[in-house]
PDB file of N, CA and C in Angstrom:
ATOM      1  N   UNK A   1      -7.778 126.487 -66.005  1.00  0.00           N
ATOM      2  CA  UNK A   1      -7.776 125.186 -66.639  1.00  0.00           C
ATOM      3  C   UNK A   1      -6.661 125.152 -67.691  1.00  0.00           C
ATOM      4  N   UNK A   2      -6.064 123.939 -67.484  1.00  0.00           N
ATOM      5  CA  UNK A   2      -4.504 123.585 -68.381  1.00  0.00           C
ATOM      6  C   UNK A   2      -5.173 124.256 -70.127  1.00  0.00           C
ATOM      7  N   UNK A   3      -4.587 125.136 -70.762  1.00  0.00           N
ATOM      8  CA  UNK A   3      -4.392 125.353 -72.187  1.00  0.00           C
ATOM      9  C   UNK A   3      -4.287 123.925 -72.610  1.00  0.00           C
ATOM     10  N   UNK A   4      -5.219 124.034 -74.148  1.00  0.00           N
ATOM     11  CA  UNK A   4      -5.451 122.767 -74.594  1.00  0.00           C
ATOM     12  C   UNK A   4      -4.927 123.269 -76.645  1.00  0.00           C
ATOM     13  N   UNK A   5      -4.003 122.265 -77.104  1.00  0.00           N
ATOM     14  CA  UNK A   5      -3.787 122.897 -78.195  1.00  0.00           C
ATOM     15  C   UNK A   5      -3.964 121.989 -79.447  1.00  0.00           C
ATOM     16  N   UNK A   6      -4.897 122.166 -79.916  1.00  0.00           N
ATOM     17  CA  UNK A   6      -5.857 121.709 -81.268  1.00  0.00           C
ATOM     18  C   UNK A   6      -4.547 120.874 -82.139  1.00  0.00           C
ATOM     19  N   UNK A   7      -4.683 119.865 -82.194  1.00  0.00           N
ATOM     20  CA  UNK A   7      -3.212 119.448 -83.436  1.00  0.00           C
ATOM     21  C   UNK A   7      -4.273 118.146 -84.214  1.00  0.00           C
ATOM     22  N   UNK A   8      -4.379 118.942 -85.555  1.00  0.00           N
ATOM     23  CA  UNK A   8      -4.914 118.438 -86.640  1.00  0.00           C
ATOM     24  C   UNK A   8      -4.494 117.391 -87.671  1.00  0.00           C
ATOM     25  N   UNK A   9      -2.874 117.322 -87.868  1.00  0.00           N
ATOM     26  CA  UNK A   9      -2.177 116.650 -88.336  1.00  0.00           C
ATOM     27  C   UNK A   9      -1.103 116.328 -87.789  1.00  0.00           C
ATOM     28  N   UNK A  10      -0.746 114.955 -88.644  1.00  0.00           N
ATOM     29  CA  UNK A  10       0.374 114.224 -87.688  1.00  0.00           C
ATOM     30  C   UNK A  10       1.856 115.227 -88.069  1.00  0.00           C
ATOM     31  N   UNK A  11       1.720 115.958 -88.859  1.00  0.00           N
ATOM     32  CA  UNK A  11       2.696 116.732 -88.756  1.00  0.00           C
ATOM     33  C   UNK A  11       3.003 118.167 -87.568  1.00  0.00           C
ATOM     34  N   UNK A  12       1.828 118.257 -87.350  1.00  0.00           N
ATOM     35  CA  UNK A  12       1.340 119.030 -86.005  1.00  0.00           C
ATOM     36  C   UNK A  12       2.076 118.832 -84.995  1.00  0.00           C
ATOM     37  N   UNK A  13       1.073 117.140 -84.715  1.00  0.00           N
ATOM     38  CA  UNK A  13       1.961 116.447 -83.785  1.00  0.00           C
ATOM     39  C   UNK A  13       3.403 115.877 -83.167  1.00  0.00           C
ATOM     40  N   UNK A  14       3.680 115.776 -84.277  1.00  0.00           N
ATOM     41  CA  UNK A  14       5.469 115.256 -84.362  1.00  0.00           C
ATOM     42  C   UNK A  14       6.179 117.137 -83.869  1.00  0.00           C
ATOM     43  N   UNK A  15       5.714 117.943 -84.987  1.00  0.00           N
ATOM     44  CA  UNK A  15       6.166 119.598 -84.072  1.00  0.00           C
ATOM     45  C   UNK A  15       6.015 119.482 -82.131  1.00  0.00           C
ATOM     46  N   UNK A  16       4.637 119.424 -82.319  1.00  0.00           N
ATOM     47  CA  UNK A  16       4.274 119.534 -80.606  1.00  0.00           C
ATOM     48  C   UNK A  16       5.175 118.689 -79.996  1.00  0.00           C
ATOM     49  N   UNK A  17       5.729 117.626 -80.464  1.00  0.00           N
ATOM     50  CA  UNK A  17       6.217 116.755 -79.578  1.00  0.00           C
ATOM     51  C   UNK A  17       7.875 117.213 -79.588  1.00  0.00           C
ATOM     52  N   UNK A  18       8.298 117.603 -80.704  1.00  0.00           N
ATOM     53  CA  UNK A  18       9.845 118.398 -81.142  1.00  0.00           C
ATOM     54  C   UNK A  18       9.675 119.667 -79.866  1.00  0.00           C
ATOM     55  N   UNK A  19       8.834 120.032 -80.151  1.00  0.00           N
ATOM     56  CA  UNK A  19       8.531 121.955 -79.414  1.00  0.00           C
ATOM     57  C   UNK A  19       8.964 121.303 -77.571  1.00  0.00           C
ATOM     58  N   UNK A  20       7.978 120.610 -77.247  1.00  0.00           N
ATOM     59  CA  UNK A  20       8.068 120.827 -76.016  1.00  0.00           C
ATOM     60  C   UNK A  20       8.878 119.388 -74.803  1.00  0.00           C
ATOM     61  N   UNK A  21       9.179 119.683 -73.926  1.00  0.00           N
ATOM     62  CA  UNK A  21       9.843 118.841 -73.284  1.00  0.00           C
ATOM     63  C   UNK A  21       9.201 117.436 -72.830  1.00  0.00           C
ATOM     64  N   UNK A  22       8.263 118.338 -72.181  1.00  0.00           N
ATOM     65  CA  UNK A  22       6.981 117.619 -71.608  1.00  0.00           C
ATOM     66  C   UNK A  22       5.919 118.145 -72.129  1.00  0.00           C
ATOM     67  N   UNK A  23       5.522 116.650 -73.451  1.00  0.00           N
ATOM     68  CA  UNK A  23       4.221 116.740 -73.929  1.00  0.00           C
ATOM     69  C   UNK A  23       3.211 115.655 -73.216  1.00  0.00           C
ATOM     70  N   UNK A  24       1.889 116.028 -73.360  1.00  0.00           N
ATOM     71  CA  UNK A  24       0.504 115.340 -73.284  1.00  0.00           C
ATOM     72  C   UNK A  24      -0.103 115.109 -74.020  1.00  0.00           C
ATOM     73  N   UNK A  25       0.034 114.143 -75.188  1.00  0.00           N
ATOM     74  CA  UNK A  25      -1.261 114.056 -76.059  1.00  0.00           C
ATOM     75  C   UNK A  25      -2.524 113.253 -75.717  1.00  0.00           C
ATOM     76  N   UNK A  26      -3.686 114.207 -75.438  1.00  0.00           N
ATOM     77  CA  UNK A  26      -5.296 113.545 -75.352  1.00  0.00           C
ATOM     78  C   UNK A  26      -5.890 113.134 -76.808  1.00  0.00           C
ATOM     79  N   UNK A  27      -6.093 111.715 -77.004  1.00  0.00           N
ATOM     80  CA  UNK A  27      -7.051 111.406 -77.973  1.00  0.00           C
ATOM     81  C   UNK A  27      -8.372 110.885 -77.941  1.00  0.00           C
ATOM     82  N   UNK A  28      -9.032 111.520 -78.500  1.00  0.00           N
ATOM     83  CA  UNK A  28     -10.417 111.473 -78.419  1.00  0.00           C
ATOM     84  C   UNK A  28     -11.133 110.914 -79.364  1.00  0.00           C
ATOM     85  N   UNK A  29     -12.681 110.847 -79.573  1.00  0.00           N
ATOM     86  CA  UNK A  29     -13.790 110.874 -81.102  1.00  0.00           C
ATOM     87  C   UNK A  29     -14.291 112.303 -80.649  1.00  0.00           C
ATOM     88  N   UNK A  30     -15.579 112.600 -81.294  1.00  0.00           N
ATOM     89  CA  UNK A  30     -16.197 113.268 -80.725  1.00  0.00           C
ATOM     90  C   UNK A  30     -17.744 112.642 -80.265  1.00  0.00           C
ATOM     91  N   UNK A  31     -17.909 111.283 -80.782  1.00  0.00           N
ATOM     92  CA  UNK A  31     -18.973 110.429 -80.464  1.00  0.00           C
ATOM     93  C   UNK A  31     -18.253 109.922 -78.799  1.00  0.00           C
ATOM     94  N   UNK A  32     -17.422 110.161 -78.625  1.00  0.00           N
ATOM     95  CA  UNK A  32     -16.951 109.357 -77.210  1.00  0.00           C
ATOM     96  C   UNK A  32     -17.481 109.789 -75.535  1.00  0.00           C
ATOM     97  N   UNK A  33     -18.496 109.186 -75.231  1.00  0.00           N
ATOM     98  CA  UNK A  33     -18.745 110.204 -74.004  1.00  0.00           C
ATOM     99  C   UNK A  33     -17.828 110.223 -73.160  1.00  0.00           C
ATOM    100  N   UNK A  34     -17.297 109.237 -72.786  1.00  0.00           N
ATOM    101  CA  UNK A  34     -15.888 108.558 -71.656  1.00  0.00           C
ATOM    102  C   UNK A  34     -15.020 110.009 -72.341  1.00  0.00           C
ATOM    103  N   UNK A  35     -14.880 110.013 -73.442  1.00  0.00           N
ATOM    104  CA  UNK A  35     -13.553 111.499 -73.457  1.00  0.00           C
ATOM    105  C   UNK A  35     -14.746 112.736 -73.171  1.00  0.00           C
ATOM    106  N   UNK A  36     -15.074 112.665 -73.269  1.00  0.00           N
ATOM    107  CA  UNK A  36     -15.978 114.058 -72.855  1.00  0.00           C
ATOM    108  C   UNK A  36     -15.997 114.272 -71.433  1.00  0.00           C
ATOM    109  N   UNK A  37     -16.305 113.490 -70.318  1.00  0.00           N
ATOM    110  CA  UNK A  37     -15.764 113.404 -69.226  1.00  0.00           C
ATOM    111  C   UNK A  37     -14.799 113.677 -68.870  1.00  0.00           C
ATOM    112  N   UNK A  38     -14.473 112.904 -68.823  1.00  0.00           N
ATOM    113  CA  UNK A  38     -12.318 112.761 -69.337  1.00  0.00           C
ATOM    114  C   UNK A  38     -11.575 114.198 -68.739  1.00  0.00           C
ATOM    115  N   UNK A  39     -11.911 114.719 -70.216  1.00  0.00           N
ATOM    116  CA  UNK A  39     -10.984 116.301 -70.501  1.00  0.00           C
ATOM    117  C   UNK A  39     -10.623 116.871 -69.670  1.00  0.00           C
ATOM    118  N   UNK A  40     -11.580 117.234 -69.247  1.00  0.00           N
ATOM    119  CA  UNK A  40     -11.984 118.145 -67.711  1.00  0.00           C
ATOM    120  C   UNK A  40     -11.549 118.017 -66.765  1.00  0.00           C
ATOM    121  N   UNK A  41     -11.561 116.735 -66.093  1.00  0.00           N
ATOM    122  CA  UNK A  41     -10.961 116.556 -65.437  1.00  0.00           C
ATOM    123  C   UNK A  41      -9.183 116.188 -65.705  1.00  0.00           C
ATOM    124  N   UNK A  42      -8.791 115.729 -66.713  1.00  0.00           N
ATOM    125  CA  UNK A  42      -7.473 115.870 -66.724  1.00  0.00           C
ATOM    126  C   UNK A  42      -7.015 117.326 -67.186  1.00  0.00           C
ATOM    127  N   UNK A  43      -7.509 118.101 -67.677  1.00  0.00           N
ATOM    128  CA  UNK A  43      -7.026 120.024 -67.734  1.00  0.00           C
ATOM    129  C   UNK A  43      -6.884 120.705 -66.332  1.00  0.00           C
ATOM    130  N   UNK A  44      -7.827 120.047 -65.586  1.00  0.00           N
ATOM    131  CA  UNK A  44      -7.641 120.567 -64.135  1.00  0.00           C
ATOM    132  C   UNK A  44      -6.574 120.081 -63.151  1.00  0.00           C
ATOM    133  N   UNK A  45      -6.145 118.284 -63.627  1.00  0.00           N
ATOM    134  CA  UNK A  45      -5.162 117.466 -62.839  1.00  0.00           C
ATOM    135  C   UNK A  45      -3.746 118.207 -63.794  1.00  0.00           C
ATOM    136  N   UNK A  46      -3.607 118.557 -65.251  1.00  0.00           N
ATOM    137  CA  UNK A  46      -2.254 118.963 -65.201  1.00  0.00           C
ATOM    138  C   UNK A  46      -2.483 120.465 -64.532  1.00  0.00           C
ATOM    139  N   UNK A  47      -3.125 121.615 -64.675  1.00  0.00           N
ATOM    140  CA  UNK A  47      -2.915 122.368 -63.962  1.00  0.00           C
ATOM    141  C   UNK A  47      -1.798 122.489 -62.883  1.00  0.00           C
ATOM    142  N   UNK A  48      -1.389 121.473 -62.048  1.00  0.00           N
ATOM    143  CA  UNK A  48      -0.421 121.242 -61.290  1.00  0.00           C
ATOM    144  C   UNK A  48       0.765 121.253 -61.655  1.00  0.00           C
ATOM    145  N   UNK A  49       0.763 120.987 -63.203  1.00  0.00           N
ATOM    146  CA  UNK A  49       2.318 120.335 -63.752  1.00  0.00           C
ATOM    147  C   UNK A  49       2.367 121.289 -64.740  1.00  0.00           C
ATOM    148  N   UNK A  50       2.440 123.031 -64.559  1.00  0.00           N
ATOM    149  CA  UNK A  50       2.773 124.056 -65.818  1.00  0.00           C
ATOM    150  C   UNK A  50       3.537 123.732 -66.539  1.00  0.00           C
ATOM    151  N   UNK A  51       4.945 122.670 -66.093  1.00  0.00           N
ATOM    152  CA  UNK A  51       5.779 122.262 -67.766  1.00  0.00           C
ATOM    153  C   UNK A  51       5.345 121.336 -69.011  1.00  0.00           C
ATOM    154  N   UNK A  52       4.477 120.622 -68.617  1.00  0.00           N
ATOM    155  CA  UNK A  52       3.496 119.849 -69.428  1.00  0.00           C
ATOM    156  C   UNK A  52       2.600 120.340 -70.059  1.00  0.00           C
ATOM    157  N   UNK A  53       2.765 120.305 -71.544  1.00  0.00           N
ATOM    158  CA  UNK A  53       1.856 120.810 -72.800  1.00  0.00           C
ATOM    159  C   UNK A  53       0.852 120.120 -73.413  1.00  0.00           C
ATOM    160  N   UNK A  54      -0.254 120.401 -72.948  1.00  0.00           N
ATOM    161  CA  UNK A  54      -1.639 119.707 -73.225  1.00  0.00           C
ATOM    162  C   UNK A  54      -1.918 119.424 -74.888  1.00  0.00           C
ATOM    163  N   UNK A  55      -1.939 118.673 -75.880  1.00  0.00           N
ATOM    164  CA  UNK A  55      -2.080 118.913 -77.254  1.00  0.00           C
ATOM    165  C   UNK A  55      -3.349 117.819 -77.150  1.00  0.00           C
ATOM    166  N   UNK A  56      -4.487 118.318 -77.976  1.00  0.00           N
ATOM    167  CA  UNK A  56      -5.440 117.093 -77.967  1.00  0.00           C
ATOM    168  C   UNK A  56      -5.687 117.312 -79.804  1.00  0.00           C
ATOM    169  N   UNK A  57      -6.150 115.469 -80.153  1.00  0.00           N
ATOM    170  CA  UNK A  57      -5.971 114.697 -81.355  1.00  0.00           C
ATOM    171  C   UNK A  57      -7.355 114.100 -81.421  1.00  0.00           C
ATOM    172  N   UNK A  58      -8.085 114.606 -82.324  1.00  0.00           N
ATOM    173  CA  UNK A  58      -9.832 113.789 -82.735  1.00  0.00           C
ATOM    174  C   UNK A  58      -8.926 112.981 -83.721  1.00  0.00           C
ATOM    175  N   UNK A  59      -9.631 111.524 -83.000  1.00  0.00           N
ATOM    176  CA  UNK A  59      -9.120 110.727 -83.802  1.00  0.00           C
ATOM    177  C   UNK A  59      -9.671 110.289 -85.720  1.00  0.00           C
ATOM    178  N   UNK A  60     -10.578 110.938 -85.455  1.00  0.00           N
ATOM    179  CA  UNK A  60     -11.727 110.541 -86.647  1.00  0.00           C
ATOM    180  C   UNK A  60     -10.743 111.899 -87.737  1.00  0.00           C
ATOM    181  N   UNK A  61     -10.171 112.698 -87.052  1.00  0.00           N
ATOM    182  CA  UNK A  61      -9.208 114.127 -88.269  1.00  0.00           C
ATOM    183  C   UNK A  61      -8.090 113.385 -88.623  1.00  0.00           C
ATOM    184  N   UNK A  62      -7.029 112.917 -87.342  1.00  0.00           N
ATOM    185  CA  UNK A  62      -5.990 112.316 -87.669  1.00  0.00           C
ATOM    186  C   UNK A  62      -6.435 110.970 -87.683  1.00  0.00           C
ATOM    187  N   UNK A  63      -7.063 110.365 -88.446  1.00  0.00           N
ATOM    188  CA  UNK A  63      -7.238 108.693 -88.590  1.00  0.00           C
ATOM    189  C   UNK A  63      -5.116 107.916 -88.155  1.00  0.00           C
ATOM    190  N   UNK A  64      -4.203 108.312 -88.890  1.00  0.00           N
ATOM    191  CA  UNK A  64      -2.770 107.623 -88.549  1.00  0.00           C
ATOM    192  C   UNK A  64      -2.585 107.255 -87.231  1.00  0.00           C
ATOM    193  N   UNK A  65      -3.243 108.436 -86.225  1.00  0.00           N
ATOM    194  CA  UNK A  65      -2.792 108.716 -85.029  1.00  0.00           C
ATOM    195  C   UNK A  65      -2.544 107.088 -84.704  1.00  0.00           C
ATOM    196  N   UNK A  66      -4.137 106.110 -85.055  1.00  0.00           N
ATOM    197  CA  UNK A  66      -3.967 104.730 -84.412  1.00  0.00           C
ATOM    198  C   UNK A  66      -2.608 104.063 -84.124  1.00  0.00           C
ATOM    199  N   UNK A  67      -2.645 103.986 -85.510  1.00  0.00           N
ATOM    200  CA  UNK A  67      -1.345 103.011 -85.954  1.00  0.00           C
ATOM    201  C   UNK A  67       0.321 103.917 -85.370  1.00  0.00           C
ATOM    202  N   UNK A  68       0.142 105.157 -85.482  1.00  0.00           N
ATOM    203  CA  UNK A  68       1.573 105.797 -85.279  1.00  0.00           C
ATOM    204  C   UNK A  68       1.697 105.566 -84.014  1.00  0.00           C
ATOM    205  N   UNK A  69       0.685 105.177 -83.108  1.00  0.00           N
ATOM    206  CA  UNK A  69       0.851 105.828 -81.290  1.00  0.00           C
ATOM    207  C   UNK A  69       0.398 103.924 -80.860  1.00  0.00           C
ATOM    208  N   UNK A  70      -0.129 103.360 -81.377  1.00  0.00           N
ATOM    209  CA  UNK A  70      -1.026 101.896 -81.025  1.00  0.00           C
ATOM    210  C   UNK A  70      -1.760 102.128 -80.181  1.00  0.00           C
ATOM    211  N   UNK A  71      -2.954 103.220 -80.813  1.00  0.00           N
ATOM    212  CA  UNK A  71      -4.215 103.033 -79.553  1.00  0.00           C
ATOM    213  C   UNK A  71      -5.187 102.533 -80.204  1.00  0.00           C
ATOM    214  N   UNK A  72      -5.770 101.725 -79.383  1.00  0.00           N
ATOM    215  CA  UNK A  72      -6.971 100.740 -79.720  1.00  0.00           C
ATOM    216  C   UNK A  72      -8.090 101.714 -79.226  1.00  0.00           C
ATOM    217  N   UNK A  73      -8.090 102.121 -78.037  1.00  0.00           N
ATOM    218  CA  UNK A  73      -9.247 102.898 -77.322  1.00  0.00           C
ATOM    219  C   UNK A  73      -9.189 104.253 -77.013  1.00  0.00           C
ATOM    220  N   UNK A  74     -10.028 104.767 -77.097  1.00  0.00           N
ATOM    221  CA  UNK A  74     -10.328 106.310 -76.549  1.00  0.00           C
ATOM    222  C   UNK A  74     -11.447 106.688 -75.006  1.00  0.00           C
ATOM    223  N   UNK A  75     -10.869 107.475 -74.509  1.00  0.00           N
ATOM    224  CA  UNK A  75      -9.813 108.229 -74.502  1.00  0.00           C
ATOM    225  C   UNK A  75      -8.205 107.425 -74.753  1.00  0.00           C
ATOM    226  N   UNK A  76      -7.235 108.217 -75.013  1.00  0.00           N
ATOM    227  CA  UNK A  76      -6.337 107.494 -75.085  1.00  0.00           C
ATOM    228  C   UNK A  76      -5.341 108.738 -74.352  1.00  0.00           C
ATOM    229  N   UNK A  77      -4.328 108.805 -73.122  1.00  0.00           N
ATOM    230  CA  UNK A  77      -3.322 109.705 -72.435  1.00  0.00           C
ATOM    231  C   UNK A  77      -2.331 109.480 -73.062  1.00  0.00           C
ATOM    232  N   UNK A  78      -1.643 110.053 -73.297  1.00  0.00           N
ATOM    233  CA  UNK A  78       0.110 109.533 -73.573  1.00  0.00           C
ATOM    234  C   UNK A  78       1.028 110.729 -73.234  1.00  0.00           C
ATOM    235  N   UNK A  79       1.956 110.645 -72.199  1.00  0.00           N
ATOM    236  CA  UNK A  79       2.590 111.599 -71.740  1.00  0.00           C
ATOM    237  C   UNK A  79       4.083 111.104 -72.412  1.00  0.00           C
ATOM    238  N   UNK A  80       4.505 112.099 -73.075  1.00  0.00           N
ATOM    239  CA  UNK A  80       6.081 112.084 -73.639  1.00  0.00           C
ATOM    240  C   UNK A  80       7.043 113.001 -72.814  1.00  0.00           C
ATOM    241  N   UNK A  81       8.765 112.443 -72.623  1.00  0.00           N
ATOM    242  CA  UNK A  81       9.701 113.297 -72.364  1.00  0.00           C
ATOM    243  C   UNK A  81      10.750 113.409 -72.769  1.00  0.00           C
ATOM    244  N   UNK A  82      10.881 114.359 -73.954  1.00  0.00           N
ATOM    245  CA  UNK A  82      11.748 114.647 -74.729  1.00  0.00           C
ATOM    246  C   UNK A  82      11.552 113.539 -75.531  1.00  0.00           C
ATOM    247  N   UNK A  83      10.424 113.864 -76.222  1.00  0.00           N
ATOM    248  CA  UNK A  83       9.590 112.786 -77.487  1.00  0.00           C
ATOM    249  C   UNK A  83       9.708 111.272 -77.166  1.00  0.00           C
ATOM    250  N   UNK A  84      10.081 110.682 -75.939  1.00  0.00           N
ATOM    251  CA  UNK A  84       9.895 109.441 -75.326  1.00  0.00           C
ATOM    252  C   UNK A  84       8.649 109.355 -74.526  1.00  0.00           C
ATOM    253  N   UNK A  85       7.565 108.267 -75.005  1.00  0.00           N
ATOM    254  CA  UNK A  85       6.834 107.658 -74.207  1.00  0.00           C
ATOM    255  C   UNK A  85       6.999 107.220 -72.990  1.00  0.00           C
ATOM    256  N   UNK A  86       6.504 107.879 -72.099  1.00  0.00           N
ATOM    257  CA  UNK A  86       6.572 107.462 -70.613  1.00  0.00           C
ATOM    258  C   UNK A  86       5.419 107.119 -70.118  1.00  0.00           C
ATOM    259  N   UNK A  87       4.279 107.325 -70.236  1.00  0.00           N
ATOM    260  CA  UNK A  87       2.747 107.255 -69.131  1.00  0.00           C
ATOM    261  C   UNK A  87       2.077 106.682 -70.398  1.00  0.00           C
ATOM    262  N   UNK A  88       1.158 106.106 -70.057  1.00  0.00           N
ATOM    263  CA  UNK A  88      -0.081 105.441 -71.305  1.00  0.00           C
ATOM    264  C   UNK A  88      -0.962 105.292 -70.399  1.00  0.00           C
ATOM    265  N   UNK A  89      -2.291 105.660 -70.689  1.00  0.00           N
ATOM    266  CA  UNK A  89      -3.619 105.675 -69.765  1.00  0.00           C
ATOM    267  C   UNK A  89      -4.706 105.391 -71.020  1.00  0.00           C
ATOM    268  N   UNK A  90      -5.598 104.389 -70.811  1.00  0.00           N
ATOM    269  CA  UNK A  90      -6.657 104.523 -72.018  1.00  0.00           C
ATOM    270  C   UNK A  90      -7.850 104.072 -71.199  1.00  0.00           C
ATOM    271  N   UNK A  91      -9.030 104.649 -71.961  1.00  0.00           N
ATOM    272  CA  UNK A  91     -10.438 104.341 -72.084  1.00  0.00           C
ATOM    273  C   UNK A  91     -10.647 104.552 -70.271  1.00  0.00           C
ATOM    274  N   UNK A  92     -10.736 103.807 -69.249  1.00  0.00           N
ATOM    275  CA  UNK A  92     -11.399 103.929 -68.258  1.00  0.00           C
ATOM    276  C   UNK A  92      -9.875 104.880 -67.168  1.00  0.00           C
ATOM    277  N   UNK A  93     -10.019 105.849 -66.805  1.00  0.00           N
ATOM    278  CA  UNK A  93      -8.845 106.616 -66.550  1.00  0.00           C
ATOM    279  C   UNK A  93      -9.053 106.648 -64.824  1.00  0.00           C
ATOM    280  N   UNK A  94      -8.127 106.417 -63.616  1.00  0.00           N
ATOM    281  CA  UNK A  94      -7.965 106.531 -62.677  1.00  0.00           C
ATOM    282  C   UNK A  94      -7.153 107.605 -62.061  1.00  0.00           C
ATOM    283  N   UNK A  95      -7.923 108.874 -61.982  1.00  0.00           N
ATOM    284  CA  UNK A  95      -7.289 109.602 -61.946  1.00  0.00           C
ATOM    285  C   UNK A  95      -6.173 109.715 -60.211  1.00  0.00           C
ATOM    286  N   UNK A  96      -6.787 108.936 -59.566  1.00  0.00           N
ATOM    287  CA  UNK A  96      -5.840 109.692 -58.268  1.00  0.00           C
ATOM    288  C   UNK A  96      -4.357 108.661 -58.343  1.00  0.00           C
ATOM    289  N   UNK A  97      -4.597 107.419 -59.522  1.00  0.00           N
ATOM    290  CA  UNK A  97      -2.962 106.854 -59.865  1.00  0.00           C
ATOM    291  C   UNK A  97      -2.656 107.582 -60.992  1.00  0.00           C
ATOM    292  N   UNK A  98      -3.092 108.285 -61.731  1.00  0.00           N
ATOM    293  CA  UNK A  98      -2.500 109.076 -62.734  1.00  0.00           C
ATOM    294  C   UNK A  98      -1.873 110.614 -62.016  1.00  0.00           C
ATOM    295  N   UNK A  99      -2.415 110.971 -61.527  1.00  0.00           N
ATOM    296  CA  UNK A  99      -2.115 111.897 -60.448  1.00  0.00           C
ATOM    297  C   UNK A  99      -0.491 111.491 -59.518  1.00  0.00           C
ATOM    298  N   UNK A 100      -0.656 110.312 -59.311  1.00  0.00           N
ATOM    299  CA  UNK A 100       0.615 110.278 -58.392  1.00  0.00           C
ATOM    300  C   UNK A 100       1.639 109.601 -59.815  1.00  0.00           C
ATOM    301  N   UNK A 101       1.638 108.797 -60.377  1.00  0.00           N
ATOM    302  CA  UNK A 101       2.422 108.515 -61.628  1.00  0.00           C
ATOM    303  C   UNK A 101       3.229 110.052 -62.253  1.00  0.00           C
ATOM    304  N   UNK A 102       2.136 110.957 -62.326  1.00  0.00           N
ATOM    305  CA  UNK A 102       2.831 112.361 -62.903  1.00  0.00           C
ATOM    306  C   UNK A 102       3.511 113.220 -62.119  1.00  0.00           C
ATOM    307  N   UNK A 103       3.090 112.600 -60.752  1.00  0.00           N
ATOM    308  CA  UNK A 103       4.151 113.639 -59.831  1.00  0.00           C
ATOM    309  C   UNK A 103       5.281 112.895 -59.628  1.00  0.00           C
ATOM    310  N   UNK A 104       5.411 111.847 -59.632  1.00  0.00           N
ATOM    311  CA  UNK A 104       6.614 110.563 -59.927  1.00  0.00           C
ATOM    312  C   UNK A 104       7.351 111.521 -61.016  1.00  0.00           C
ATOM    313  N   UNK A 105       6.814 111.187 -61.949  1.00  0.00           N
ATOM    314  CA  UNK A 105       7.062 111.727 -63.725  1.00  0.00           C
ATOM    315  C   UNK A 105       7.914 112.967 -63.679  1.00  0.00           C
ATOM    316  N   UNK A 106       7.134 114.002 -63.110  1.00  0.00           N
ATOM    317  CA  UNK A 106       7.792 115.582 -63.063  1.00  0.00           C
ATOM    318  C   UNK A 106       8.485 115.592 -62.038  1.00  0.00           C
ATOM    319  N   UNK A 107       8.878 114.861 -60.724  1.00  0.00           N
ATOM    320  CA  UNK A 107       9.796 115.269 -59.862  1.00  0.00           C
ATOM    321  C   UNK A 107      10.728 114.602 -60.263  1.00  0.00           C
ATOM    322  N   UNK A 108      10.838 113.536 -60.902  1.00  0.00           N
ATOM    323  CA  UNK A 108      12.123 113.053 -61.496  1.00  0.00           C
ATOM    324  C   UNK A 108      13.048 114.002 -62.736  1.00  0.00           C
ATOM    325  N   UNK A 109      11.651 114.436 -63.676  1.00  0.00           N
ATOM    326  CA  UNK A 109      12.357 115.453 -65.001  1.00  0.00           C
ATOM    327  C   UNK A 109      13.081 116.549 -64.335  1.00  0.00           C
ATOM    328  N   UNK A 110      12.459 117.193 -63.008  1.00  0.00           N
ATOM    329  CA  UNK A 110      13.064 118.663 -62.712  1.00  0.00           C
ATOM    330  C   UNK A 110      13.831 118.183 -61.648  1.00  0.00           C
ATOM    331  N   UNK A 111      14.073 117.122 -61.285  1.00  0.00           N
ATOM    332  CA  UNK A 111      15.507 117.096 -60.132  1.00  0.00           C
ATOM    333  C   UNK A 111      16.693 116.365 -61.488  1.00  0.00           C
ATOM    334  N   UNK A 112      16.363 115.937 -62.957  1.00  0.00           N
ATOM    335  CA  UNK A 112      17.109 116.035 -63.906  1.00  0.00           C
ATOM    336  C   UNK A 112      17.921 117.419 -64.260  1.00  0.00           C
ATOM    337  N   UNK A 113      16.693 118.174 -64.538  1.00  0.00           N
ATOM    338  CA  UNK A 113      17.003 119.411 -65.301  1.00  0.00           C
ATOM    339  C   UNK A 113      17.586 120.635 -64.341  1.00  0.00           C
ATOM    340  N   UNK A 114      17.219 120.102 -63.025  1.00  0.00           N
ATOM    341  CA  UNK A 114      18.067 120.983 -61.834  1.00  0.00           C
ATOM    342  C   UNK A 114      19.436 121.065 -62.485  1.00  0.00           C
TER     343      UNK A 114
END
């Protein structure tokens, strides 16, 4: 199951997003059952995509997250490349179009970086 990496502050976050090429930030509550579901199944769907860095955000620790990212709902997906927003997925998640969106996503970055 995809490594999942705890980022507590928005200074965390802005690193995670500097650090890696292809980031994932998951935002959650911990009152949220829909993200509790969720997780699991998206740790197992990136599994597929090892260049993509899983970082997950309780929204109730980082309260900014709202306003810095504009999520209204949780769960909330947001896939970055090279700290650009590319994918947005919230609250009710479809995974077998999120699934093909990210293989869209990563076969385009690595026939780039070829």
């Amino acid at each position: 199951m995809k490594k999942l990496e705890a980022l507590t502050s928005m200074d965390m976050i802005e690193d995670f997003l500097k650090n890696h090429e292809l980031s994932f930030l998951y935002v959650s509550r911990e009152d949220c059952g829909v993200c509790h579901a969720v997780l699991p199944r998206l740790r197992e769907l990136l599994d597929q995509f090892p260049q993509i860095y899983l970082g997950h955000i309780n929204a109730y620790e980082v309260e900014e997250i709202a306003a810095k990212f504009s999520i209204f709902n949780v769960p909330a997906l947001l896939l970055f490349v090279d700290g650009k927003e590319v994918l947005r997925e919230a609250r009710f998640i479809h995974f077998d179009e999120l699934e093909s969106r990210l293989e869209k996503i990563y076969g385009m970055y690595n026939q780039a970086t070829s």
